[in-house]
Protein backbone atom coordinates (compact mmCIF):
# COMPACT_ATOMS: atom_id res chain seq x y z
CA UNK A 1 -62.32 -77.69 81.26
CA UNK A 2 -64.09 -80.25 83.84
CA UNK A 3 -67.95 -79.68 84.50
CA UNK A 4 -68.52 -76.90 81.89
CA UNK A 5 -71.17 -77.18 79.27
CA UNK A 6 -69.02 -77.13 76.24
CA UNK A 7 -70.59 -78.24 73.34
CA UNK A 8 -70.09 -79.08 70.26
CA UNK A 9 -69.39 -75.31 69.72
CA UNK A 10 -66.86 -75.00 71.81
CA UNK A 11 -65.10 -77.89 69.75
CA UNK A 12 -63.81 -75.34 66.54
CA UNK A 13 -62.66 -72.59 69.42
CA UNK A 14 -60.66 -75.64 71.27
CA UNK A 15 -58.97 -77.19 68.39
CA UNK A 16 -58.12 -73.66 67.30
CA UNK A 17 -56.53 -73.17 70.21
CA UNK A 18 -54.76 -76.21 70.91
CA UNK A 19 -53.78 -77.15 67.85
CA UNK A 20 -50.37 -75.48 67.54
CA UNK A 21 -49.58 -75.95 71.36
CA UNK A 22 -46.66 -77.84 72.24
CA UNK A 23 -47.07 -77.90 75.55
CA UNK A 24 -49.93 -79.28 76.39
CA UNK A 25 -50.01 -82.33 78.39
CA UNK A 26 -53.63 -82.85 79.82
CA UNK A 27 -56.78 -81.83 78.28
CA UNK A 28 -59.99 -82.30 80.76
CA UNK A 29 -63.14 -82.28 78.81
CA UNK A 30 -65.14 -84.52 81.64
CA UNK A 31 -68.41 -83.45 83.06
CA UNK A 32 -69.85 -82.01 79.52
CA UNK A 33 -72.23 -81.91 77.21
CA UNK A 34 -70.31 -83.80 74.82
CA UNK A 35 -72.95 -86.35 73.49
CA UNK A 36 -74.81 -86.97 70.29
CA UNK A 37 -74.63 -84.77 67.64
CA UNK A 38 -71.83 -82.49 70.04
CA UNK A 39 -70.02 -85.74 70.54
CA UNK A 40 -69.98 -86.03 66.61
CA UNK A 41 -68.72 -83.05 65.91
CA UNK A 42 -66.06 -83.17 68.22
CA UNK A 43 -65.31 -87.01 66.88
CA UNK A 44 -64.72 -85.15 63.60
CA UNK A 45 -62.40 -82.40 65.13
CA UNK A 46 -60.42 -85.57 66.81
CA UNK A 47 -59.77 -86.91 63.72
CA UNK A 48 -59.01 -84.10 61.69
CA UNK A 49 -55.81 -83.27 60.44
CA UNK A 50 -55.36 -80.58 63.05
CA UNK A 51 -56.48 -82.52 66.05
CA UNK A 52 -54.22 -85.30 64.55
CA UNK A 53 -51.31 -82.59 65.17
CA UNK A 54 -51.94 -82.11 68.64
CA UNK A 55 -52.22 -85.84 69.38
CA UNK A 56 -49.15 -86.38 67.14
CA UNK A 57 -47.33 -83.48 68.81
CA UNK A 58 -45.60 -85.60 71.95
CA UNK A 59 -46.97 -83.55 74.49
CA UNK A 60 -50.35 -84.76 75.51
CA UNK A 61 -50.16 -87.25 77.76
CA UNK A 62 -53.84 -87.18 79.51
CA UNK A 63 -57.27 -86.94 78.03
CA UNK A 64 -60.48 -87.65 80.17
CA UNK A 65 -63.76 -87.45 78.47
CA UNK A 66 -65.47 -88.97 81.36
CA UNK A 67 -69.29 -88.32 82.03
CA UNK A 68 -70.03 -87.65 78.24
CA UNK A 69 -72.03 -89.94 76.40
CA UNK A 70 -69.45 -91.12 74.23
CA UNK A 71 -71.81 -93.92 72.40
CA UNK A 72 -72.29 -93.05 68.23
CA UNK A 73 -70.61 -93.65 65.14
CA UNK A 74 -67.02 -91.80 66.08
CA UNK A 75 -66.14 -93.40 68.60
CA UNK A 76 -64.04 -96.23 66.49
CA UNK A 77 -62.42 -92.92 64.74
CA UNK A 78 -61.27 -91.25 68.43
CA UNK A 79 -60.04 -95.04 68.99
CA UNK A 80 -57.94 -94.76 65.69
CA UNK A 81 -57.02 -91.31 66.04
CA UNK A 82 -55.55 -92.14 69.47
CA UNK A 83 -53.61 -95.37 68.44
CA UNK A 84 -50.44 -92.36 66.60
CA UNK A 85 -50.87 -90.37 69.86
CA UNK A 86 -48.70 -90.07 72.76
CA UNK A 87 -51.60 -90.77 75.09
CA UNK A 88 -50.33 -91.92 78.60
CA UNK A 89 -53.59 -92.20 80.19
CA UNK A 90 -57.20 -92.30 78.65
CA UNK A 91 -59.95 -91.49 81.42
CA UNK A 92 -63.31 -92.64 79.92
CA UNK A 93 -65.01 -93.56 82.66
CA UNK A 94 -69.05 -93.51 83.25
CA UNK A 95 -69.29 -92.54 79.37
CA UNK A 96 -72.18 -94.84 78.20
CA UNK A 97 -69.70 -97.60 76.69
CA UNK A 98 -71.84 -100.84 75.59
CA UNK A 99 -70.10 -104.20 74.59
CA UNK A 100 -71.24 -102.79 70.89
CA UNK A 101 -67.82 -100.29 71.09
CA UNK A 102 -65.57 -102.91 73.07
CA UNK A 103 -63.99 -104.05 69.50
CA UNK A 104 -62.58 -100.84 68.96
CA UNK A 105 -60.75 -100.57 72.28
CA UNK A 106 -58.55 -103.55 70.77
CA UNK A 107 -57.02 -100.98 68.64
CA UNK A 108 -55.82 -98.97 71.57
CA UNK A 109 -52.99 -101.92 71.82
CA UNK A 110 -51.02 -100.08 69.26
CA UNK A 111 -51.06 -97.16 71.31
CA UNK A 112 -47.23 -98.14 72.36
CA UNK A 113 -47.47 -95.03 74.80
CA UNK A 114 -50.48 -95.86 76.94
CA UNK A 115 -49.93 -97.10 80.58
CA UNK A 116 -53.45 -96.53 81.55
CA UNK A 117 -57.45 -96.90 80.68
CA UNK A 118 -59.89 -95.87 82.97
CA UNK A 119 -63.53 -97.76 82.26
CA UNK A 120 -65.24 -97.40 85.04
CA UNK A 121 -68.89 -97.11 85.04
CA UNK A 122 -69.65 -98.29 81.59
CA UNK A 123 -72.51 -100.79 80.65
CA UNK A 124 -69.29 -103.30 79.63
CA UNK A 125 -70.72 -106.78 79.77
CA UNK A 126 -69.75 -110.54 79.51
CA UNK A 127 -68.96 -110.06 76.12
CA UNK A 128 -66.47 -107.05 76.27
CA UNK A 129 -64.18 -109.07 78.79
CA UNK A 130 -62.87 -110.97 75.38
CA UNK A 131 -61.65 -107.72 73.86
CA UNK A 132 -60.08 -106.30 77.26
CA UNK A 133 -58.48 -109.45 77.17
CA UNK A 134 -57.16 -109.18 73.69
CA UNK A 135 -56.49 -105.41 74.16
CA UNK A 136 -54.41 -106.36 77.66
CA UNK A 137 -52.44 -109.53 75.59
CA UNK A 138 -51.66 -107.22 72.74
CA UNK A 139 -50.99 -103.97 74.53
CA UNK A 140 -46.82 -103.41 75.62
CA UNK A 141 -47.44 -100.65 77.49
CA UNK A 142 -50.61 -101.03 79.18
CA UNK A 143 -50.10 -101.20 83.28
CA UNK A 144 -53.60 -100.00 84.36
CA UNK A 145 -56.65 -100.88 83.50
């Protein structure tokens, strides 16, 4: 689903659809219109009870949400939500990531499952380097960042 323009309408169509699916291992959402009030919405989907299903199922093992603007209140939830997934590699590269959100990428560590994060071309300063740090000390899967 690279370089569409999903929206946050798209988001009730794609949890519909992937919710049950146990066979899913990569979900693409880069290149989107995923930001703001879209991103919001499909924060809320990623931390619903049925999203929490798919990321709970054992199957996913890849989710890039590059190139969306990722910055806004959910992103500590889509942190949270992913730390009970299966999650292999997280792609979030160039998605508008300020040393504001770097806290919440400590919680990743207890992602047990995660070999890779991809944070390329985010707005990461001086001050995030602490909480890659404590996310890289903490982490006992992490090979990649």
């Amino acid at each position: 689903l690279n370089n569409n323009s999903l929206t946050h309408s798209s988001c009730p169509h794609l949890t519909s659809g992937i919710r049950n699916n146990q066979t899913l291992k990569r979900l693409d959402l880069s290149k989107n219109h995923l930001e703001g009030p879209h991103f919001r919405d499909l924060m809320e989907a990623l931390t619903t009870s049925r999203i929490e299903e798919l990321l709970n199922n054992g199957t996913l093992r890849r989710l890039d949400l590059s190139k969306n603007n990722l910055d806004g209140p959910r992103f500590r939830d889509l942190m949270t939500a992913l730390t009970t997934s299966q999650i292999e590699e997280l792609i979030l590269q160039n998605v508008k990531l300020t040393d504001e959100y770097a806290p919440f990428l400590v919680s990743l560590s207890k992602c047990t499952t995660l070999t890779g994060l991809d944070l390329r071309f985010n707005r990461l300063n001086d001050t995030s380097a602490k909480y890659i740090q404590d996310l890289i000390l903490a982490s006992t899967s992490l090979k990649d960042v």
